[in-house]
C-alpha atoms as a PDB file:
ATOM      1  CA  UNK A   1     -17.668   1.608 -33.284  1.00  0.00           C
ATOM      2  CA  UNK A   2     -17.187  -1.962 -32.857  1.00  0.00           C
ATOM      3  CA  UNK A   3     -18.731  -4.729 -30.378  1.00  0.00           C
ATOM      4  CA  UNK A   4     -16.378  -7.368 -29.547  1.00  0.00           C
ATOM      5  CA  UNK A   5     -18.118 -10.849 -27.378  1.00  0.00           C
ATOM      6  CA  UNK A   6     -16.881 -10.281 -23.688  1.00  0.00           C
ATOM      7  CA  UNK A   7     -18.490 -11.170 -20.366  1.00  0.00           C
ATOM      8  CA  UNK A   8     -18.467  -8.779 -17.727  1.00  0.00           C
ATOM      9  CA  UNK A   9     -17.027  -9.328 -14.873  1.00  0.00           C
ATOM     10  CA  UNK A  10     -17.846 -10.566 -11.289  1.00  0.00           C
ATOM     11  CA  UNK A  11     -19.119  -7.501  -8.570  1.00  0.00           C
ATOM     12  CA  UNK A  12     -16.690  -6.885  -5.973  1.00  0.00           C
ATOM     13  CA  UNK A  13     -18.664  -8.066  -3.128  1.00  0.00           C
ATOM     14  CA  UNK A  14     -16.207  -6.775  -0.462  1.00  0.00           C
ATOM     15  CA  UNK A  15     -17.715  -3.304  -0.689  1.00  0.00           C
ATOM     16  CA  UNK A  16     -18.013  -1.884   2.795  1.00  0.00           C
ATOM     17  CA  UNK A  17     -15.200  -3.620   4.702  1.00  0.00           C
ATOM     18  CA  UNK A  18     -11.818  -1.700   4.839  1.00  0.00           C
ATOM     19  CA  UNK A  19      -9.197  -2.670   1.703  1.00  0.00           C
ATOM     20  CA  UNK A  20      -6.622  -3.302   4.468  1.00  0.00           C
ATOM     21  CA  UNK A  21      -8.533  -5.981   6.267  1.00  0.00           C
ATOM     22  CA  UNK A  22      -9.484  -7.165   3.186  1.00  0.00           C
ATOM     23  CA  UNK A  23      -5.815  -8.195   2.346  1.00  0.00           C
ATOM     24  CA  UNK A  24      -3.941  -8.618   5.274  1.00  0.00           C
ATOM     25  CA  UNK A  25      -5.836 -10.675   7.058  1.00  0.00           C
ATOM     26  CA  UNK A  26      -5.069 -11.766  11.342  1.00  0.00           C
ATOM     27  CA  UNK A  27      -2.579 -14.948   9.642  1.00  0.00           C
ATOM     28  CA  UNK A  28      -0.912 -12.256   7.747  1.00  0.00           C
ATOM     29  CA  UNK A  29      -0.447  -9.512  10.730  1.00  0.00           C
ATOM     30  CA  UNK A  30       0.698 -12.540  13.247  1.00  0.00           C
ATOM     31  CA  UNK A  31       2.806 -13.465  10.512  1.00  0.00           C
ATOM     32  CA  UNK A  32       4.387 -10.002  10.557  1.00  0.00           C
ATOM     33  CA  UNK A  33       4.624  -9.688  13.916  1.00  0.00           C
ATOM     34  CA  UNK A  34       6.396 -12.526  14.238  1.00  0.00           C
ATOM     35  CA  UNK A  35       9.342 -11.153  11.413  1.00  0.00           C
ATOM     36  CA  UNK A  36       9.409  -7.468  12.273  1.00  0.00           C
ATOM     37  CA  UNK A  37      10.992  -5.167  10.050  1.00  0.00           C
ATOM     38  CA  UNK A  38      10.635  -7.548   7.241  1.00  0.00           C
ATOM     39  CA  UNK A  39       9.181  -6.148   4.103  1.00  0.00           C
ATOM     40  CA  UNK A  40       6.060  -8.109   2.157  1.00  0.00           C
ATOM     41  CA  UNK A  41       4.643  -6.914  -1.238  1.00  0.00           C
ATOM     42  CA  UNK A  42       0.809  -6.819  -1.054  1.00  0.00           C
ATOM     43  CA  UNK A  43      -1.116  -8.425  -3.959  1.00  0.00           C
ATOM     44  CA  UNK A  44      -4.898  -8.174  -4.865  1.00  0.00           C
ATOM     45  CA  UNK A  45      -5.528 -11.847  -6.253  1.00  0.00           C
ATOM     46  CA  UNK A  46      -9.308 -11.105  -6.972  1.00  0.00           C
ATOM     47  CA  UNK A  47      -8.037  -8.266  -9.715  1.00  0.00           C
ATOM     48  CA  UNK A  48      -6.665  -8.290 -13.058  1.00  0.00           C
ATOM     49  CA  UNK A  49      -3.337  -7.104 -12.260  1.00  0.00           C
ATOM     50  CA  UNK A  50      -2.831  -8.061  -8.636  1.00  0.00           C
ATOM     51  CA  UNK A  51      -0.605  -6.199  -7.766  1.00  0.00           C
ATOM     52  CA  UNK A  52      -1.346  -2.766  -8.435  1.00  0.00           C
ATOM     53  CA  UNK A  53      -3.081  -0.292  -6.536  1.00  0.00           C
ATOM     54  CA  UNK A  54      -4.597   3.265  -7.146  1.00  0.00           C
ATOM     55  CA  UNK A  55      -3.313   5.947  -5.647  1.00  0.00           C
ATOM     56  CA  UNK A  56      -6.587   6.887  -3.487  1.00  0.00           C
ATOM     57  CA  UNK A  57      -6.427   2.750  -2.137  1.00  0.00           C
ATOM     58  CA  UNK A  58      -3.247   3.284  -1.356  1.00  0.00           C
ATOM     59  CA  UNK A  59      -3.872   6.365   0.734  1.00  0.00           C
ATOM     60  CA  UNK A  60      -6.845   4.591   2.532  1.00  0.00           C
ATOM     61  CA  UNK A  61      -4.273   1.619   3.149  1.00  0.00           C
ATOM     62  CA  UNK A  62      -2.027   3.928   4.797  1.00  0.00           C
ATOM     63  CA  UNK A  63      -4.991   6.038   6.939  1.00  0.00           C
ATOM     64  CA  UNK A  64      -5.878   2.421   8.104  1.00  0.00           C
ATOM     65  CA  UNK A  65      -2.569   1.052   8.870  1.00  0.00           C
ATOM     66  CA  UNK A  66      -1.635   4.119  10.960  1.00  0.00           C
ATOM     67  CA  UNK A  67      -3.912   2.776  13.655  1.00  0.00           C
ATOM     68  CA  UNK A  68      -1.230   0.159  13.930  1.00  0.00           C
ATOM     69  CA  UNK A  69       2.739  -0.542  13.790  1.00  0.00           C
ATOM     70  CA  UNK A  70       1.980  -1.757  10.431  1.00  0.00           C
ATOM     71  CA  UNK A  71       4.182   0.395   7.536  1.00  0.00           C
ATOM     72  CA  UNK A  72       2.691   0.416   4.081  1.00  0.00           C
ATOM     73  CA  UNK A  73       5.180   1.966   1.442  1.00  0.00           C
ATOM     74  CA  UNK A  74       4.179   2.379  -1.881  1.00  0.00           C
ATOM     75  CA  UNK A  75       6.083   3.473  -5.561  1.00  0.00           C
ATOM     76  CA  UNK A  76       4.915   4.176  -9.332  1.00  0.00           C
ATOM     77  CA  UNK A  77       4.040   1.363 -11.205  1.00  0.00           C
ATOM     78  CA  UNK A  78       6.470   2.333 -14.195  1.00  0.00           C
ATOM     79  CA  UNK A  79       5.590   6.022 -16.149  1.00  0.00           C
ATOM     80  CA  UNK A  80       1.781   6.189 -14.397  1.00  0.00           C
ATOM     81  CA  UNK A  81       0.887   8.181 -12.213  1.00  0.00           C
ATOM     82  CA  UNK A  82      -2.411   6.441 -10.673  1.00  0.00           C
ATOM     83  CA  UNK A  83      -0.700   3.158 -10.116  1.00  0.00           C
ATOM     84  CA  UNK A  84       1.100   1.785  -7.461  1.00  0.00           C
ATOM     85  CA  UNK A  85       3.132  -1.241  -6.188  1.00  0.00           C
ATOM     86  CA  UNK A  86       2.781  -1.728  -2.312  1.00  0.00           C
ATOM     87  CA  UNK A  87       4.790  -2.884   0.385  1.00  0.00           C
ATOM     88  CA  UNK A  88       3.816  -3.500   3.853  1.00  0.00           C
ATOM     89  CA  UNK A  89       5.548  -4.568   7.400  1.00  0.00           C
ATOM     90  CA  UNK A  90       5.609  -4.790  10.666  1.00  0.00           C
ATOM     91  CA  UNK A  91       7.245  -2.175  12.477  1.00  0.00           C
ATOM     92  CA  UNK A  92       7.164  -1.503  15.855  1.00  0.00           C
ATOM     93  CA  UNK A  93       7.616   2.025  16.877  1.00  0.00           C
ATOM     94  CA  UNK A  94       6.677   3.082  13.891  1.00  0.00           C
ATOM     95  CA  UNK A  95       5.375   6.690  13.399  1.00  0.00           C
ATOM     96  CA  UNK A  96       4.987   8.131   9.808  1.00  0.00           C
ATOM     97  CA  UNK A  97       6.317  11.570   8.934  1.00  0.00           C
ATOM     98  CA  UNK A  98       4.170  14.515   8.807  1.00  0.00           C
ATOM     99  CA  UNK A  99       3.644  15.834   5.377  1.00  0.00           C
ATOM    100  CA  UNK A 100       3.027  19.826   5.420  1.00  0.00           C
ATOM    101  CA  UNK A 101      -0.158  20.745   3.519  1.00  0.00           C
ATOM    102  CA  UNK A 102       0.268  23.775   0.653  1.00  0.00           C
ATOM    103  CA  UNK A 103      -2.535  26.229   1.053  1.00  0.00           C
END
Protein backbone atom coordinates (compact mmCIF):
# COMPACT_ATOMS: atom_id res chain seq x y z
CA UNK A 1 0.00 0.00 0.00
CA UNK A 2 0.86 3.50 -0.38
CA UNK A 3 -0.96 6.96 0.55
CA UNK A 4 -0.21 9.64 -1.79
CA UNK A 5 -1.59 13.69 -0.55
CA UNK A 6 -4.75 14.27 -2.82
CA UNK A 7 -7.95 16.21 -2.18
CA UNK A 8 -11.07 14.78 -3.09
CA UNK A 9 -13.07 16.14 -5.25
CA UNK A 10 -16.17 18.47 -5.42
CA UNK A 11 -19.95 16.47 -5.15
CA UNK A 12 -21.79 16.61 -8.25
CA UNK A 13 -24.57 18.70 -7.11
CA UNK A 14 -26.68 18.22 -10.30
CA UNK A 15 -27.99 14.92 -8.99
CA UNK A 16 -31.67 14.68 -9.78
CA UNK A 17 -32.04 16.82 -12.91
CA UNK A 18 -31.79 14.91 -16.30
CA UNK A 19 -27.89 14.74 -17.85
CA UNK A 20 -29.45 16.12 -21.07
CA UNK A 21 -30.80 19.30 -19.60
CA UNK A 22 -27.92 19.49 -17.75
CA UNK A 23 -25.78 20.06 -20.96
CA UNK A 24 -27.75 21.31 -23.57
CA UNK A 25 -29.27 23.90 -22.15
CA UNK A 26 -32.59 26.25 -24.04
CA UNK A 27 -29.34 28.64 -25.76
CA UNK A 28 -27.98 25.43 -26.96
CA UNK A 29 -31.40 23.74 -28.41
CA UNK A 30 -32.41 27.36 -30.06
CA UNK A 31 -29.03 27.30 -31.24
CA UNK A 32 -29.70 23.97 -32.96
CA UNK A 33 -32.77 24.72 -34.17
CA UNK A 34 -31.66 27.45 -35.79
CA UNK A 35 -28.68 25.15 -37.88
CA UNK A 36 -30.59 21.92 -38.40
CA UNK A 37 -28.84 18.98 -39.41
CA UNK A 38 -25.66 20.37 -38.13
CA UNK A 39 -23.67 18.11 -35.92
CA UNK A 40 -22.20 19.47 -32.27
CA UNK A 41 -19.91 17.32 -30.01
CA UNK A 42 -21.21 17.43 -26.40
CA UNK A 43 -18.64 18.12 -23.64
CA UNK A 44 -18.99 17.74 -19.78
CA UNK A 45 -16.77 20.81 -18.57
CA UNK A 46 -17.44 20.02 -14.79
CA UNK A 47 -15.48 16.42 -15.39
CA UNK A 48 -12.05 15.34 -15.74
CA UNK A 49 -12.18 14.34 -19.22
CA UNK A 50 -15.01 16.37 -20.69
CA UNK A 51 -15.74 14.79 -23.17
CA UNK A 52 -16.42 11.35 -22.46
CA UNK A 53 -19.41 9.67 -21.49
CA UNK A 54 -20.40 6.16 -20.06
CA UNK A 55 -22.23 4.04 -21.87
CA UNK A 56 -25.42 3.95 -19.41
CA UNK A 57 -25.31 8.29 -19.71
CA UNK A 58 -25.26 7.91 -23.01
CA UNK A 59 -28.29 5.67 -23.18
CA UNK A 60 -30.23 8.03 -20.75
CA UNK A 61 -29.12 10.95 -23.22
CA UNK A 62 -30.68 9.19 -25.97
CA UNK A 63 -34.13 7.97 -23.87
CA UNK A 64 -34.32 11.81 -23.15
CA UNK A 65 -33.63 13.22 -26.45
CA UNK A 66 -36.20 10.93 -28.12
CA UNK A 67 -38.88 13.14 -26.63
CA UNK A 68 -37.54 15.61 -29.13
CA UNK A 69 -36.05 16.08 -32.85
CA UNK A 70 -32.85 16.20 -31.09
CA UNK A 71 -30.26 13.17 -32.49
CA UNK A 72 -27.57 12.12 -30.08
CA UNK A 73 -24.95 9.72 -31.80
CA UNK A 74 -22.36 8.32 -29.91
CA UNK A 75 -18.82 6.06 -30.75
CA UNK A 76 -15.96 4.25 -28.59
CA UNK A 77 -13.64 6.36 -27.06
CA UNK A 78 -10.54 4.41 -28.58
CA UNK A 79 -10.17 0.33 -27.39
CA UNK A 80 -12.91 0.86 -24.26
CA UNK A 81 -15.77 -0.31 -24.14
CA UNK A 82 -17.57 1.95 -21.33
CA UNK A 83 -16.56 5.18 -22.94
CA UNK A 84 -18.01 7.25 -25.34
CA UNK A 85 -17.63 10.44 -27.48
CA UNK A 86 -21.09 12.14 -28.22
CA UNK A 87 -22.59 14.01 -30.85
CA UNK A 88 -25.82 15.72 -30.87
CA UNK A 89 -28.20 17.78 -33.48
CA UNK A 90 -31.07 19.02 -34.46
CA UNK A 91 -33.05 17.04 -36.69
CA UNK A 92 -36.34 17.47 -37.61
CA UNK A 93 -38.24 14.43 -38.54
CA UNK A 94 -36.14 12.52 -36.85
CA UNK A 95 -37.19 9.00 -35.67
CA UNK A 96 -34.50 6.52 -34.35
CA UNK A 97 -34.40 2.93 -35.57
CA UNK A 98 -35.82 0.18 -33.64
CA UNK A 99 -33.28 -2.13 -32.24
CA UNK A 100 -34.74 -5.88 -31.88
CA UNK A 101 -34.23 -7.23 -28.35
CA UNK A 102 -32.45 -11.03 -28.11
CA UNK A 103 -34.39 -13.12 -25.68
Amino acid sequence: MSLTISKVPARDTRRGTSLFDILVTDRDRHTMKLNPGVTYQLRDDARTHPDLFTTSEVNSLQARARESDIRVQSRAAGDSKNTRHVWISFEPGYVPERRERKH
